[in-house]
N, C-alpha and C. Protein backbone atom coordinates (compact mmCIF):
# COMPACT_ATOMS: atom_id res chain seq x y z
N UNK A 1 -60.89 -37.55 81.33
CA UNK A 1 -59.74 -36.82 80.88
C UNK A 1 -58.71 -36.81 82.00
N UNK A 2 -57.25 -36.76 81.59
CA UNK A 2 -56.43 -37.60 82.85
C UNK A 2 -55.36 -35.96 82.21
N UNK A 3 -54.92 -35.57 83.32
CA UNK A 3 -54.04 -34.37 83.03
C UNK A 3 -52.59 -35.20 83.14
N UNK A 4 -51.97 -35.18 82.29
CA UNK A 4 -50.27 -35.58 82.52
C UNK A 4 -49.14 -34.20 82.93
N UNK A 5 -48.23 -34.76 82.76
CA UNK A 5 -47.13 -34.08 83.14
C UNK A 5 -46.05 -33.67 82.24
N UNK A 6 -46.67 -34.18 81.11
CA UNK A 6 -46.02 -34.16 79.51
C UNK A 6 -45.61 -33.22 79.00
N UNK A 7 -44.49 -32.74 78.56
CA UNK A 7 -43.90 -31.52 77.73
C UNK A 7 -44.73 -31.74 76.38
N UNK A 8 -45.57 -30.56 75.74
CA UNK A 8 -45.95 -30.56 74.38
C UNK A 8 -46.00 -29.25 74.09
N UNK A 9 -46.56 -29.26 72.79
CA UNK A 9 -46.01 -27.89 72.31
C UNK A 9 -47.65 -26.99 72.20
N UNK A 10 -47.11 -25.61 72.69
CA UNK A 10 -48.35 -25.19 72.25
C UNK A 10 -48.94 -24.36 71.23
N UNK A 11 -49.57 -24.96 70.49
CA UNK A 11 -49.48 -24.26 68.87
C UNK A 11 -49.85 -22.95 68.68
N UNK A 12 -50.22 -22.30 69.63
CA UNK A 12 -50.53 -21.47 69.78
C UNK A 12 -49.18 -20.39 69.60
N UNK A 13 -48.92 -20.51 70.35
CA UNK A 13 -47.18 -19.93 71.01
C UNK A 13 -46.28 -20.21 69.68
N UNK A 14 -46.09 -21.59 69.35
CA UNK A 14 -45.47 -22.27 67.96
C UNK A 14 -45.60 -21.25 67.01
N UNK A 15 -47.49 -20.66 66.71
CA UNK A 15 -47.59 -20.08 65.46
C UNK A 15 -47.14 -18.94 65.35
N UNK A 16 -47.44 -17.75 66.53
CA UNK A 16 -47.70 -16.42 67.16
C UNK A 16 -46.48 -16.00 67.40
N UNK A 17 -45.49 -16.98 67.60
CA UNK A 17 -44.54 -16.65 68.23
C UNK A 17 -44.57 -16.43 69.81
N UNK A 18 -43.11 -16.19 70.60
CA UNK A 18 -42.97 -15.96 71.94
C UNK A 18 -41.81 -14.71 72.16
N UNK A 19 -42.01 -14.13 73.38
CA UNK A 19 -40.99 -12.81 73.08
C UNK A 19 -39.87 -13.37 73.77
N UNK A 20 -38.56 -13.39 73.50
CA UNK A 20 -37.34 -13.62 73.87
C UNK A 20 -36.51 -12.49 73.43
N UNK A 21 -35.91 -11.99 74.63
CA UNK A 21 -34.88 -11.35 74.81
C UNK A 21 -33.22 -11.73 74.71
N UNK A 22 -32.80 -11.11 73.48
CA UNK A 22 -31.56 -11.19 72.71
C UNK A 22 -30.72 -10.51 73.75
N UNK A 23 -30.86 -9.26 73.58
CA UNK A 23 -29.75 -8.56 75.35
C UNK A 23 -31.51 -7.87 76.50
N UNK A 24 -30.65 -7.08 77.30
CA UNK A 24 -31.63 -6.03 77.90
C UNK A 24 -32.29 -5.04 77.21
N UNK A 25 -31.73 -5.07 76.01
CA UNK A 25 -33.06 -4.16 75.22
C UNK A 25 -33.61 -4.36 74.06
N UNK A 26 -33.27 -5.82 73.89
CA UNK A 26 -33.38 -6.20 72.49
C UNK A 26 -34.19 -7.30 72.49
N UNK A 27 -35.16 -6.92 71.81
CA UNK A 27 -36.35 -8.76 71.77
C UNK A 27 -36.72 -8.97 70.72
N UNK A 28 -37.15 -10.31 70.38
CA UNK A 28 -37.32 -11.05 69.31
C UNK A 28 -38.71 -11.66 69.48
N UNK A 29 -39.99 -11.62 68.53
CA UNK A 29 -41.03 -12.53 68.75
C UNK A 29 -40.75 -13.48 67.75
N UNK A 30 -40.37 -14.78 67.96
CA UNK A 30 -39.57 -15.92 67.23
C UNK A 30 -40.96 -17.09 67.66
N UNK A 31 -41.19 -17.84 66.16
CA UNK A 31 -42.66 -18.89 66.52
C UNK A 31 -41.53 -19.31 66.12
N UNK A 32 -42.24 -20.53 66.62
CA UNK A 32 -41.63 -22.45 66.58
C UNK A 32 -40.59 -22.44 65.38
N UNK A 33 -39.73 -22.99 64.79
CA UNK A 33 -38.92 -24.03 63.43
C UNK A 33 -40.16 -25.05 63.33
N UNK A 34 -40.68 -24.92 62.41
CA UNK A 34 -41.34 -26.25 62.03
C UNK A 34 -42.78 -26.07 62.24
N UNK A 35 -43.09 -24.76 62.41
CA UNK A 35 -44.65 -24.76 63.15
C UNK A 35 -45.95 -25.26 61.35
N UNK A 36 -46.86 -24.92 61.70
CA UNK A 36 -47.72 -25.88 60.44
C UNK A 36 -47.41 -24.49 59.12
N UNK A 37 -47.25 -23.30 59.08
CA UNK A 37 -47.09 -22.31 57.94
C UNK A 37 -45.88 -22.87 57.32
N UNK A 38 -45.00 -22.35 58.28
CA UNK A 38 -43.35 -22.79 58.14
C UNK A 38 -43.20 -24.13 57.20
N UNK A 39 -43.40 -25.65 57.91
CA UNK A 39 -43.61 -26.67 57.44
C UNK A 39 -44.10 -26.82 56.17
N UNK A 40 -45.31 -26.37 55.75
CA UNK A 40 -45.78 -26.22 54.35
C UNK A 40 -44.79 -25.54 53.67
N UNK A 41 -44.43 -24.40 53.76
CA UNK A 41 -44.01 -23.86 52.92
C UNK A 41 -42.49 -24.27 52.52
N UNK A 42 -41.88 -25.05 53.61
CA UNK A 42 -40.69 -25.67 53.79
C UNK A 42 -40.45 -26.57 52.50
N UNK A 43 -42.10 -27.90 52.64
CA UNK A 43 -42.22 -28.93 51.94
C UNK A 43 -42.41 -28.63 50.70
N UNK A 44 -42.91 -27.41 50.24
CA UNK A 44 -42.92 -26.89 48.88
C UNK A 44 -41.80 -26.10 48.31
N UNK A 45 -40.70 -26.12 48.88
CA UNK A 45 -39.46 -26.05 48.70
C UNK A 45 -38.35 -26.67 48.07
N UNK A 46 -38.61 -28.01 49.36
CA UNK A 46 -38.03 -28.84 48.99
C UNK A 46 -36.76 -29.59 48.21
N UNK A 47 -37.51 -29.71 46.35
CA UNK A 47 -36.68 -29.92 45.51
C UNK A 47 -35.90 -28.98 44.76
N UNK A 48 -36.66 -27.55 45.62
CA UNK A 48 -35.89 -26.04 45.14
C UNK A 48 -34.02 -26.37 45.21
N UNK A 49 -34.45 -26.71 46.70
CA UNK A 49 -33.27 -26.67 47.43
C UNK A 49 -32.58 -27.40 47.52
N UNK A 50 -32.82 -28.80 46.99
CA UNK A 50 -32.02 -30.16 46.77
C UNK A 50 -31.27 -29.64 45.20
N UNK A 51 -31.83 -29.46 44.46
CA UNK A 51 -31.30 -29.19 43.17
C UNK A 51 -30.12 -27.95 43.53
N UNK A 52 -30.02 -26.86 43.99
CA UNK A 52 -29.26 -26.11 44.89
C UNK A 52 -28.45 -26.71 45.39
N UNK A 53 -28.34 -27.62 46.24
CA UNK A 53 -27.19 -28.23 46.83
C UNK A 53 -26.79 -29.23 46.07
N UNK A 54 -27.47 -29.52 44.87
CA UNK A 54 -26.85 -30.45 44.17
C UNK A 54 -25.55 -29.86 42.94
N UNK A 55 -25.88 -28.92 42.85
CA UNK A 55 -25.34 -27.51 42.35
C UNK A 55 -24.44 -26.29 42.94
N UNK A 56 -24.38 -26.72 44.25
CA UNK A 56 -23.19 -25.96 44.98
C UNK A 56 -23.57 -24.38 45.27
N UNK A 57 -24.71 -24.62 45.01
CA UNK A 57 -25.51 -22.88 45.23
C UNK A 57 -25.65 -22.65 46.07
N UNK A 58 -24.74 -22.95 47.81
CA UNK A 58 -25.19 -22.93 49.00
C UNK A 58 -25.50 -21.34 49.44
N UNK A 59 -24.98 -19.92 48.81
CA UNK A 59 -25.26 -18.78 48.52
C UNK A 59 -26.77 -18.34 48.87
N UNK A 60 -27.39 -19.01 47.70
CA UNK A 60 -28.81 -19.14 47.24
C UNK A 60 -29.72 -20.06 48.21
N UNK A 61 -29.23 -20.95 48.99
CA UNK A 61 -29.67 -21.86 50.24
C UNK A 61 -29.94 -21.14 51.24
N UNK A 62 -28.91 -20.01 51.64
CA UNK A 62 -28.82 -19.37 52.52
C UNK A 62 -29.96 -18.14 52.25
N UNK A 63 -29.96 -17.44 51.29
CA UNK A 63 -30.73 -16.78 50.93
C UNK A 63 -32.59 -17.17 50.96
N UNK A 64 -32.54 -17.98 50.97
CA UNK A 64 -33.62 -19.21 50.20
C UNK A 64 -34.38 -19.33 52.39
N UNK A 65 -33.67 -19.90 52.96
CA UNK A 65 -33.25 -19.68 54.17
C UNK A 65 -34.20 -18.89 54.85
N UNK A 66 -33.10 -17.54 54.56
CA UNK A 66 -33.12 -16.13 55.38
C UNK A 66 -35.18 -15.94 54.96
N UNK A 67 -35.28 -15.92 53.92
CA UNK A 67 -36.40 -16.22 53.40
C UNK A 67 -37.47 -16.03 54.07
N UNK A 68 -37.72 -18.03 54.50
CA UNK A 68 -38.40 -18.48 54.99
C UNK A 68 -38.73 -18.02 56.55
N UNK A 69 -37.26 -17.92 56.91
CA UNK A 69 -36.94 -17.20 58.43
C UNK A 69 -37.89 -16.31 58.85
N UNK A 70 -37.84 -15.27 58.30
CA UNK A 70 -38.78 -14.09 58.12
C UNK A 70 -40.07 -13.69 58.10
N UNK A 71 -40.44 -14.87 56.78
CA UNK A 71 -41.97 -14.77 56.71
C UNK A 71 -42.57 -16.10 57.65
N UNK A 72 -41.89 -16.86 57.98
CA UNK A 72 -42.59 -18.45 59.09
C UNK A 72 -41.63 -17.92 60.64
N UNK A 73 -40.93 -17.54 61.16
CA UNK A 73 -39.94 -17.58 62.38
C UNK A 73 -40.27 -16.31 62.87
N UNK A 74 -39.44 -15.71 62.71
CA UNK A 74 -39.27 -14.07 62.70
C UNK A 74 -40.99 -13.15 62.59
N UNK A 75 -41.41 -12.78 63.92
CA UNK A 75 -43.08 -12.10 63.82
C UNK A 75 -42.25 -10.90 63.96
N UNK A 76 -41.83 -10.65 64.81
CA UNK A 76 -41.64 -9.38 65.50
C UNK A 76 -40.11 -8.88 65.92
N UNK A 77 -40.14 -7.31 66.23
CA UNK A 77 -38.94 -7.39 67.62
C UNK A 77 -39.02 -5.91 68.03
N UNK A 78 -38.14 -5.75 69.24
CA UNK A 78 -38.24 -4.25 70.04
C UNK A 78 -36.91 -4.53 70.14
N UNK A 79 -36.53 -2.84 70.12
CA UNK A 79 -35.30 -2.47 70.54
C UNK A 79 -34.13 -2.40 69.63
N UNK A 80 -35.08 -2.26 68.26
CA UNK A 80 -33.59 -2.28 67.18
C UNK A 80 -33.86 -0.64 66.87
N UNK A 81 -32.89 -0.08 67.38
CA UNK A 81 -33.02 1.31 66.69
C UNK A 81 -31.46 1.50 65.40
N UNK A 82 -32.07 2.64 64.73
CA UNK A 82 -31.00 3.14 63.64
C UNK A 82 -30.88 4.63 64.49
N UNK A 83 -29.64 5.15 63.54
CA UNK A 83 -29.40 6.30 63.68
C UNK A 83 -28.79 7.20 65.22
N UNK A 84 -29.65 8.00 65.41
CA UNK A 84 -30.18 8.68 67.03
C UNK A 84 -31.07 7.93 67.60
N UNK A 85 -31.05 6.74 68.08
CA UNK A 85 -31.98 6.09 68.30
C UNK A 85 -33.35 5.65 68.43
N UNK A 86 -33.57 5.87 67.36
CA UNK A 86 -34.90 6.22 66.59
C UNK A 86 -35.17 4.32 66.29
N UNK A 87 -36.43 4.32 67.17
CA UNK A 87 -36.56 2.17 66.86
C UNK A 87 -36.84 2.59 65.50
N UNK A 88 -36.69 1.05 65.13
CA UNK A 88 -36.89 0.59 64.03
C UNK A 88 -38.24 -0.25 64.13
N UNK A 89 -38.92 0.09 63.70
CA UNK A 89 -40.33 -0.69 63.39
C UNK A 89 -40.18 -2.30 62.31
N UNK A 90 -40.58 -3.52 62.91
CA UNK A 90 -40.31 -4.24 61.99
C UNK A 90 -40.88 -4.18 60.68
N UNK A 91 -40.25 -4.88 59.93
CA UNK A 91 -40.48 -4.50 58.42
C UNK A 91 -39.43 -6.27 57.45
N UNK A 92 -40.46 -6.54 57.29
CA UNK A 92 -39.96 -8.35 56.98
C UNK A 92 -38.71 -7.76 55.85
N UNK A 93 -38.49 -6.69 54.85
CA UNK A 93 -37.57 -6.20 53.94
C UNK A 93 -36.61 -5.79 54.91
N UNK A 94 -36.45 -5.27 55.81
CA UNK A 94 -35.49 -4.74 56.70
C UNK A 94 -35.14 -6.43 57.64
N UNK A 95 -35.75 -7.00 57.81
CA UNK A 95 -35.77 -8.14 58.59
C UNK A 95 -34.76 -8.92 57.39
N UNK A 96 -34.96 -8.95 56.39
CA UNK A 96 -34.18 -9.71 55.34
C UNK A 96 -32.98 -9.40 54.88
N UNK A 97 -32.59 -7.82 55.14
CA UNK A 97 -31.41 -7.24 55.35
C UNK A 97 -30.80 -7.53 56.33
N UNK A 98 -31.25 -7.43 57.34
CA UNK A 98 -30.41 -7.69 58.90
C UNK A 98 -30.15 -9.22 58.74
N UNK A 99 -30.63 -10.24 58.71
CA UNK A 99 -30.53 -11.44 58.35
C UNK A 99 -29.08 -11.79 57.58
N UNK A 100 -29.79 -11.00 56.04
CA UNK A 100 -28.45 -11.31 55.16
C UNK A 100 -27.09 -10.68 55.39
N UNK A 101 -26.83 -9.84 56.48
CA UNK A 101 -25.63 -9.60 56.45
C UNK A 101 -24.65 -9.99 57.46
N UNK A 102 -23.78 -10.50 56.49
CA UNK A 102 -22.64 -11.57 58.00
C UNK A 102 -22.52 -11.00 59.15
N UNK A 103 -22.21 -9.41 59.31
CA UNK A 103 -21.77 -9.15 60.35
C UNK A 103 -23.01 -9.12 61.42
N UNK A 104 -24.00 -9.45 61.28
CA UNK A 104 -25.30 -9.47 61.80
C UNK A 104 -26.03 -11.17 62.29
N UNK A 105 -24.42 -12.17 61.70
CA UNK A 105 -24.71 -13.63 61.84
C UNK A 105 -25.45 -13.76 63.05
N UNK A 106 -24.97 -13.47 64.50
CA UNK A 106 -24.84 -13.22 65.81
C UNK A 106 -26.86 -13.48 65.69
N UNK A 107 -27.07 -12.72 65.13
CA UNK A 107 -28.72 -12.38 65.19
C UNK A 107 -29.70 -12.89 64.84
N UNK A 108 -28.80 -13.58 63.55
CA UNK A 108 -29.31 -14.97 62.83
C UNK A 108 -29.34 -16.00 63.44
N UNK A 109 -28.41 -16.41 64.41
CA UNK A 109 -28.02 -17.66 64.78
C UNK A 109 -29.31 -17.93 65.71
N UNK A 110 -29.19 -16.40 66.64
CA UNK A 110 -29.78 -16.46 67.80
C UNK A 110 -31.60 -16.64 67.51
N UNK A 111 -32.16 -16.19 66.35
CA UNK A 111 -33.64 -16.61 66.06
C UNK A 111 -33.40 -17.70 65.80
N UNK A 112 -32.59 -18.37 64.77
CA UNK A 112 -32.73 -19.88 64.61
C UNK A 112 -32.87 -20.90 65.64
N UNK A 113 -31.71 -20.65 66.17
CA UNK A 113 -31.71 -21.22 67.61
C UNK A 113 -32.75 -21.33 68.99
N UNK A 114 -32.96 -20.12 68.74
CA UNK A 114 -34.40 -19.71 69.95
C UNK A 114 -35.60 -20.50 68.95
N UNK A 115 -35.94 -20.79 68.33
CA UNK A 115 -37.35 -21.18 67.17
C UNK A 115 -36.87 -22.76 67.65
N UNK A 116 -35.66 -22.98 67.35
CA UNK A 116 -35.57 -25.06 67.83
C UNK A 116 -35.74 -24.90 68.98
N UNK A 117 -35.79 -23.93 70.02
CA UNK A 117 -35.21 -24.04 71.50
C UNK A 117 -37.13 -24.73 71.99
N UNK A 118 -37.54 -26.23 72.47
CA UNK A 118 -38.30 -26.59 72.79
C UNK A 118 -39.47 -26.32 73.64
N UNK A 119 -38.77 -25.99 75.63
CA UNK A 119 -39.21 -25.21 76.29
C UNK A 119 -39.93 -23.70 75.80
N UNK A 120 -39.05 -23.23 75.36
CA UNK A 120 -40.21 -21.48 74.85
C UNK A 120 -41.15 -22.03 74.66
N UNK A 121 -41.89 -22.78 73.70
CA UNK A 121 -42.74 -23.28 73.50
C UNK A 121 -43.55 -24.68 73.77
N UNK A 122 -43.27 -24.65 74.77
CA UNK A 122 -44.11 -25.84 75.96
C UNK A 122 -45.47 -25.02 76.35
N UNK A 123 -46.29 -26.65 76.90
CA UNK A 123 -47.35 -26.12 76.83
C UNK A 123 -47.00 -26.20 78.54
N UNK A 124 -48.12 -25.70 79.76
CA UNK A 124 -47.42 -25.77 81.39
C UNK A 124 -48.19 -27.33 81.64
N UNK A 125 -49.22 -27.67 81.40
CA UNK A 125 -50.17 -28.47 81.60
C UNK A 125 -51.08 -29.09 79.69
N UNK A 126 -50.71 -31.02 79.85
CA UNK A 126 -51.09 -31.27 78.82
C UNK A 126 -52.22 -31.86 79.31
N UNK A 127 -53.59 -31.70 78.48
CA UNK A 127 -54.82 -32.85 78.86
C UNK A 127 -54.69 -34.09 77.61
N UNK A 128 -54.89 -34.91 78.31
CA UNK A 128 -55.03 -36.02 76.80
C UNK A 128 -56.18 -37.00 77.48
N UNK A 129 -56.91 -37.43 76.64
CA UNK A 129 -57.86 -38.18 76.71
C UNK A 129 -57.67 -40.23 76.75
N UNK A 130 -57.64 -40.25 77.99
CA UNK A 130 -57.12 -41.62 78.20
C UNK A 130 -57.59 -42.77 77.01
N UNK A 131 -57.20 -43.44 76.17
CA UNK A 131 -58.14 -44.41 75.53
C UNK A 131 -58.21 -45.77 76.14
């Protein structure tokens, strides 16, 4: 077994998510874009969503989306409080609200973005088995 120096991903981290910090008090546990749940459920989509854009329903894309976001991307987060600052405990229905509303894009962008972002989810050390 020959240890490389190789960036890969670790599925672990991918599935579970990783904690990333949005500001100083705000964190996100965001798994991989594309991890193996996500992916399935993506591919069984699919022609949902082609027929949708074939149809100009980009509304319903987005929605369709926010979705997936939630239940495959989106595990966790700290530091969202309401009110008197009372946290907010996650809650994938509250997660789908915050999502869907524009003025909240900022928040959206930033899980999407952090889930493609590669490094978060590197592995430090790859083993591969020489053939």
């Amino acid at each position: 077994m020959q240890k490389l120096n190789l960036p890969s991903v670790d599925m672990d981290k991918a599935e579970q998510g990783v904690w990333i910090d949005f500001t100083d008090t705000i964190s996100f546990c965001i798994a991989r874009d594309g991890n193996p749940k996500h992916k399935r459920a993506l591919q069984g989509k699919l022609k949902q969503i082609e027929k949708m854009r074939e149809k100009g329903e980009y509304k319903r894309i987005e929605h369709l989306t926010n979705e997936m976001t939630v239940r495959y991307i989106l595990k966790d987060w700290k530091g969202i409080t309401e009110g008197k600052g009372v946290e907010l405990p996650f809650a994938q229905d509250v997660a789908m609200t915050i999502l869907s509303d524009p003025q909240y894009e900022q928040i959206r962008n930033f899980i999407i973005d952090s889930s493609r972002d590669e490094v978060e989810f590197e592995t430090q050390e790859d083993e591969i088995v020489k053939k």
